[in-house]
N, C-alpha and C. Protein backbone atom coordinates (compact mmCIF):
# COMPACT_ATOMS: atom_id res chain seq x y z
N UNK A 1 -130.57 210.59 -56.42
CA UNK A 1 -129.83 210.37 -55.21
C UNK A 1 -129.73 208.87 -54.93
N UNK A 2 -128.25 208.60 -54.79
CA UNK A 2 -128.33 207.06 -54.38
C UNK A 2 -128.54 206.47 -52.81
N UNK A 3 -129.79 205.74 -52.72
CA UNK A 3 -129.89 205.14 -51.29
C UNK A 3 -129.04 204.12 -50.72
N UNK A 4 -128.39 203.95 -49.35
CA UNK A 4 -128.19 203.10 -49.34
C UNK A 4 -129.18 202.25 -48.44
N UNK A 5 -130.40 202.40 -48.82
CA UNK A 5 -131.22 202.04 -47.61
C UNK A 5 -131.94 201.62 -48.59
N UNK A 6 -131.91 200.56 -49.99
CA UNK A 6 -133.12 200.24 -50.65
C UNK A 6 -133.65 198.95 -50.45
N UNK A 7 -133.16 198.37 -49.35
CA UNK A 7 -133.77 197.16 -48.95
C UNK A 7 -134.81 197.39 -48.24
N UNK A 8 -134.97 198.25 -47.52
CA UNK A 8 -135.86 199.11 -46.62
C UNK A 8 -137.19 199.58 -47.30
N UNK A 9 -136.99 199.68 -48.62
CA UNK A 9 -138.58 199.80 -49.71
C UNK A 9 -138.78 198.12 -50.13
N UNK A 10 -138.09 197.61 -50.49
CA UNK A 10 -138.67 196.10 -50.67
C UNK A 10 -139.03 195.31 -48.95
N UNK A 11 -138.24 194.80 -47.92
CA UNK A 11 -138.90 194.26 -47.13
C UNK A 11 -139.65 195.43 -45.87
N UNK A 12 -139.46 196.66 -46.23
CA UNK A 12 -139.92 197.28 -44.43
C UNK A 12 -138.62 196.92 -43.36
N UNK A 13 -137.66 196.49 -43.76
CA UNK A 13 -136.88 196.36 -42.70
C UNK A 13 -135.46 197.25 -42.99
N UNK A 14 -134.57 197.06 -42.07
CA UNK A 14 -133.44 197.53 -42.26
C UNK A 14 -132.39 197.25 -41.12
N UNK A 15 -130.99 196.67 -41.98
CA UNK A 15 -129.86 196.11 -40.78
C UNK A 15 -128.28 197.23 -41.11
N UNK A 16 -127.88 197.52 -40.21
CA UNK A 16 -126.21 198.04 -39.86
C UNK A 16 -125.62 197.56 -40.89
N UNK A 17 -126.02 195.99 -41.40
CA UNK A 17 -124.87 195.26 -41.82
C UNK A 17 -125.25 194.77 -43.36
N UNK A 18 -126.45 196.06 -43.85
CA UNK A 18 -125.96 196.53 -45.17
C UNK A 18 -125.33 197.31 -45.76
N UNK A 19 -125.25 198.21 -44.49
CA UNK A 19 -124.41 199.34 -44.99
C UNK A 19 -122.59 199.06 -44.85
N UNK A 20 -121.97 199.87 -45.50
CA UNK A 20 -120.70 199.06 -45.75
C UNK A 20 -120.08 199.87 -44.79
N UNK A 21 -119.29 198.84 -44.12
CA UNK A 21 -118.31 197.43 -44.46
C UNK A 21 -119.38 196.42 -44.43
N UNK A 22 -120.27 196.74 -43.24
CA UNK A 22 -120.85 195.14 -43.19
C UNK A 22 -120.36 194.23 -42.78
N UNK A 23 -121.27 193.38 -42.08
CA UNK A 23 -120.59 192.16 -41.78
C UNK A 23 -121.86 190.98 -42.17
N UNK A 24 -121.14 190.32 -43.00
CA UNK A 24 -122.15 189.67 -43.52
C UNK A 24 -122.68 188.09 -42.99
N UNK A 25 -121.69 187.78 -41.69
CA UNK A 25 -122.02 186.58 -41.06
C UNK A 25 -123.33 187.22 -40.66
N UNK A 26 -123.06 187.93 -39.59
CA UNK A 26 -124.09 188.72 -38.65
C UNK A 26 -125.77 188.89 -39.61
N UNK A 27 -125.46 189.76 -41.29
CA UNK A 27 -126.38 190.13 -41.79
C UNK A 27 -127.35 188.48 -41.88
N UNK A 28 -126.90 187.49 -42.46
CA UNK A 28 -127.60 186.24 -42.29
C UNK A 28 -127.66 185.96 -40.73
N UNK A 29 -126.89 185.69 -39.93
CA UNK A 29 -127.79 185.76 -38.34
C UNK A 29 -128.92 186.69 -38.18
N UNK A 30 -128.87 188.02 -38.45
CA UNK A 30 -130.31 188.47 -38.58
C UNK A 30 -131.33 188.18 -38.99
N UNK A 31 -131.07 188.09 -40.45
CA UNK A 31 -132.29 187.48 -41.08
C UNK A 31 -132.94 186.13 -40.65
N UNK A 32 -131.85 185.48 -40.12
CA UNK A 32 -132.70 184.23 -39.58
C UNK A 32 -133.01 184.37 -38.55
N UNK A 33 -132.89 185.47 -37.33
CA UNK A 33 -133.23 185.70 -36.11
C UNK A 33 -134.65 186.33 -36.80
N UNK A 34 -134.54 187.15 -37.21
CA UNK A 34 -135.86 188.09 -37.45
C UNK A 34 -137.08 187.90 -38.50
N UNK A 35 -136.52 186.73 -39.26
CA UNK A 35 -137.68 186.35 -40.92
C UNK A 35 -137.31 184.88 -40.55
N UNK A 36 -138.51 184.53 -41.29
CA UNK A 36 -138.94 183.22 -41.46
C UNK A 36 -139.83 182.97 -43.34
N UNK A 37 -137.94 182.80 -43.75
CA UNK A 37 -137.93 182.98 -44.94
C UNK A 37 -137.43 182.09 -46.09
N UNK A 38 -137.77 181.71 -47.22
CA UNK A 38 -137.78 180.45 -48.12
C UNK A 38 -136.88 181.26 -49.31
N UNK A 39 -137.48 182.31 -49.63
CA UNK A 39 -136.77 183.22 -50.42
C UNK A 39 -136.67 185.16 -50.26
N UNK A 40 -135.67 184.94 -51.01
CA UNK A 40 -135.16 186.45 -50.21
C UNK A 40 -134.35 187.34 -51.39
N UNK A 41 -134.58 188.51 -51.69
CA UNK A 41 -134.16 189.81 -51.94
C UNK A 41 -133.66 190.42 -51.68
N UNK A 42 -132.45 190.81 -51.91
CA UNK A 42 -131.52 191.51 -51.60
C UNK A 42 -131.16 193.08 -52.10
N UNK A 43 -131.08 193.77 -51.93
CA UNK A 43 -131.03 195.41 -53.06
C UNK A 43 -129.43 196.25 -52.60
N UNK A 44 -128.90 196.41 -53.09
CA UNK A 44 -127.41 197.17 -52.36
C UNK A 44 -127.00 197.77 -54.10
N UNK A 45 -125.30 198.37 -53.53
CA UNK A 45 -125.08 199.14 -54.47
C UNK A 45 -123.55 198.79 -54.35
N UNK A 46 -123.21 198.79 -55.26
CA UNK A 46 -121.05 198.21 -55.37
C UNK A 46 -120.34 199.00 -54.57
N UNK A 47 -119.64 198.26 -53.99
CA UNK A 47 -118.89 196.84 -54.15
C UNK A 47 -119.67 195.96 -52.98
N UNK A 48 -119.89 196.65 -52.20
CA UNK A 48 -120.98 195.79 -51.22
C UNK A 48 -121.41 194.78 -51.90
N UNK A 49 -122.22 194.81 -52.75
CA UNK A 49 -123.41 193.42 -53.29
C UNK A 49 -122.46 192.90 -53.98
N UNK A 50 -121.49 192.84 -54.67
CA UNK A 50 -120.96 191.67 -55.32
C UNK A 50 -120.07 191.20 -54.33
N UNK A 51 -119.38 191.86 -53.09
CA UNK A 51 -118.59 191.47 -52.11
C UNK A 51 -119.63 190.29 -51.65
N UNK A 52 -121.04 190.80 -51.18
CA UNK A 52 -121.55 189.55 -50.65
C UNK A 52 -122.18 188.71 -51.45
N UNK A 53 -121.91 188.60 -52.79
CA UNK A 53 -122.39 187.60 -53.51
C UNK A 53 -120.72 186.18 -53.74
N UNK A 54 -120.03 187.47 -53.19
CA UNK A 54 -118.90 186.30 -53.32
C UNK A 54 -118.57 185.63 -52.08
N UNK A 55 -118.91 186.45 -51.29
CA UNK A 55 -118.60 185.87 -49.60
C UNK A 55 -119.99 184.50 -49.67
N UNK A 56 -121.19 184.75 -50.14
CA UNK A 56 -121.88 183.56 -49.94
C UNK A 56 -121.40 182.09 -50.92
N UNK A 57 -120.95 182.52 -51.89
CA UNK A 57 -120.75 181.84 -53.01
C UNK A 57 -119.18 180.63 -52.66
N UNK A 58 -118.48 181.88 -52.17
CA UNK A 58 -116.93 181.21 -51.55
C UNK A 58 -116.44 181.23 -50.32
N UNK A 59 -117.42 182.17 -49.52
CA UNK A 59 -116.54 182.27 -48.01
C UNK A 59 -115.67 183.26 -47.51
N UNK A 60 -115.15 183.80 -48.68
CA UNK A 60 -114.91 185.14 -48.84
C UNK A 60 -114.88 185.95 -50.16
N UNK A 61 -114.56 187.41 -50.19
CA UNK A 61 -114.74 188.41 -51.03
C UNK A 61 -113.51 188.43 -52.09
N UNK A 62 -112.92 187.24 -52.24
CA UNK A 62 -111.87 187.20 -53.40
C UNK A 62 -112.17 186.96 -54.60
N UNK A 63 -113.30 186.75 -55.03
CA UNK A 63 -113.61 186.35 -56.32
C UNK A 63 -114.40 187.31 -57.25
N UNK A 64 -113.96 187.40 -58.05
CA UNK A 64 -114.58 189.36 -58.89
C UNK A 64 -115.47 188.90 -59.78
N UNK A 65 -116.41 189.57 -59.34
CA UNK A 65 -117.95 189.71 -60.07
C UNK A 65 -118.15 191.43 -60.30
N UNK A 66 -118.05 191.34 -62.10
CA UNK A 66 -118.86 192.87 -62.75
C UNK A 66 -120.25 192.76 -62.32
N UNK A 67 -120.94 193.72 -61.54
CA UNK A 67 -121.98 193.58 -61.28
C UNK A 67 -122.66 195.10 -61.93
N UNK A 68 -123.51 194.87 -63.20
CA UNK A 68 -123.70 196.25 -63.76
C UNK A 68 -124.83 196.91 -63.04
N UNK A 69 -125.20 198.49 -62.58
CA UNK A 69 -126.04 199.05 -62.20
C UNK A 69 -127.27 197.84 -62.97
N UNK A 70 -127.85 198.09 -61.93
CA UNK A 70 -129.41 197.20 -62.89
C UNK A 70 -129.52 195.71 -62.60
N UNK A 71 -128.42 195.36 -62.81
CA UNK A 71 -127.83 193.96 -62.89
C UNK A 71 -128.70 193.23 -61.61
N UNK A 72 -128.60 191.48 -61.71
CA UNK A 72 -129.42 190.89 -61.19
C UNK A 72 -128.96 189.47 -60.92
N UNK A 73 -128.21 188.99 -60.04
CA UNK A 73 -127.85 187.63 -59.26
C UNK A 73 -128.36 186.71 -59.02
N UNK A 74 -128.92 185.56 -59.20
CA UNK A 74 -129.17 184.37 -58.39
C UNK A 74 -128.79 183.48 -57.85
N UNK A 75 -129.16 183.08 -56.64
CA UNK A 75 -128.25 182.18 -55.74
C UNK A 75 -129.03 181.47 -55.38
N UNK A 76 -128.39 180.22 -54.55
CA UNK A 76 -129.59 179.34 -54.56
C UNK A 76 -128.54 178.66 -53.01
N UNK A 77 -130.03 178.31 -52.32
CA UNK A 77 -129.26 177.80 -51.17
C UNK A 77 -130.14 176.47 -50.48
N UNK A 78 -129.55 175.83 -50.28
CA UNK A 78 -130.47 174.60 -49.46
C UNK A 78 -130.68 174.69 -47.79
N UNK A 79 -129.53 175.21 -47.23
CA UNK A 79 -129.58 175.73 -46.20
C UNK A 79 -129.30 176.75 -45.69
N UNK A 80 -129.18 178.14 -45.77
CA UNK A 80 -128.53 179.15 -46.29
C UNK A 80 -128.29 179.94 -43.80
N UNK A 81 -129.12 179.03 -43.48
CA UNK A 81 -128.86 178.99 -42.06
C UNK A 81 -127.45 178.52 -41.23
N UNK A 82 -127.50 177.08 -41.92
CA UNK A 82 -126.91 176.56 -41.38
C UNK A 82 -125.42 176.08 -42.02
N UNK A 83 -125.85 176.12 -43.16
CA UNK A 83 -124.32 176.07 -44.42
C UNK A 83 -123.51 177.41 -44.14
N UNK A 84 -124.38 178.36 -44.42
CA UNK A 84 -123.56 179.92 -44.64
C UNK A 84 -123.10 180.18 -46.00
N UNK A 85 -123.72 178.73 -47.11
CA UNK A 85 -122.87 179.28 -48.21
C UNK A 85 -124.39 179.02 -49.07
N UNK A 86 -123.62 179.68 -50.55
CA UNK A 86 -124.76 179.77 -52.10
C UNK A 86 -124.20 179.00 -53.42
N UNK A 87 -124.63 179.39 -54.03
CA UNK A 87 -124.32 178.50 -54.89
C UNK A 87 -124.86 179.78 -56.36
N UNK A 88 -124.08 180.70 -57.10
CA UNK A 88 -124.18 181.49 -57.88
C UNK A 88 -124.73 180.63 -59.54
N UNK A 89 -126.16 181.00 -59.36
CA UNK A 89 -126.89 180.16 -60.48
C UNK A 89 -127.01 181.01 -61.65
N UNK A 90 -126.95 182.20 -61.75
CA UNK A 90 -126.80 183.56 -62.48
C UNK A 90 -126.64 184.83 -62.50
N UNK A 91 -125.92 185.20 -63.68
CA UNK A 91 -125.73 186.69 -63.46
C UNK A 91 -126.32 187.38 -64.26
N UNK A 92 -127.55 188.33 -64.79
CA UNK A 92 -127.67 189.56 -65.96
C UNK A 92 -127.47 190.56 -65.58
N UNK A 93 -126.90 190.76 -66.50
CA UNK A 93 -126.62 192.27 -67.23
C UNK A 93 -127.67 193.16 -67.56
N UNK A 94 -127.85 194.22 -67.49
CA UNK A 94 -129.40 194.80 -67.85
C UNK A 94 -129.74 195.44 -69.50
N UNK A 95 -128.13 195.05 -70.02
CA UNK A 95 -128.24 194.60 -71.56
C UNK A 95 -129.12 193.27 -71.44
N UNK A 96 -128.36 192.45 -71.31
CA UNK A 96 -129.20 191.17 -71.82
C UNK A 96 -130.93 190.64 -71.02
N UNK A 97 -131.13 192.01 -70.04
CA UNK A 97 -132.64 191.57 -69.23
C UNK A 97 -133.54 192.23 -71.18
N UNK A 98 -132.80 193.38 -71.44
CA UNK A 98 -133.68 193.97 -72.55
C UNK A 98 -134.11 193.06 -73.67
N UNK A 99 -132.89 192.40 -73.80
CA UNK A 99 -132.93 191.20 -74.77
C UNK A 99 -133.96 190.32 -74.69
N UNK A 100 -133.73 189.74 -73.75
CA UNK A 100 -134.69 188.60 -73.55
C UNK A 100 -135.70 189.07 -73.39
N UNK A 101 -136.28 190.35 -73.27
CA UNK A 101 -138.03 191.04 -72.53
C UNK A 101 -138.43 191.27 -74.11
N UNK A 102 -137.79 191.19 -75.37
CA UNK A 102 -137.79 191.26 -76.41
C UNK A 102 -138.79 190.30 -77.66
């Protein structure tokens, strides 16, 4: 069964504005209202998570990212409060996580 509530097993928490549509200004106003946080985890399921990997990355959801079941993002932010934006440092595939665990 697919959750859409798997952020909810990694931090104990849970926001409206993972579940889709979402609004993903708001989802970062939360997190910075409610955590006091350096780094952060994210868990969702398509198109949601690559929508907001592109909305942080560009500002909006125009830019197409294959994001495979499994698959795994990094972003990197210096101010991720006060910018609103990321900076997409990688993408795997859960082909190539096997590879490299190799």
């Amino acid at each position: 069964m697919r959750s859409p509530f798997l952020g909810v097993f990694l931090t104990n928490a849970f926001s409206d504005n993972l579940i889709p549509p979402g609004n993903f200004e708001n989802l970062i106003s939360e997190i910075h209202e409610k955590y006091n946080v350096t780094n952060l985890a994210l868990v969702g399921h398509e198109p949601m998570l690559s929508s907001l990997i592109s909305w942080l990355a560009t500002g909006n959801t125009d830019m197409r990212i294959i994001l495979k079941k499994g698959g795994v993002a990094c972003l990197l932010a210096d101010n991720l409060y006060q910018d609103g934006r990321a900076t997409l440092e990688w993408l795997l595939t859960p082909a190539l996580m096997v590879e490299l665990s190799k």
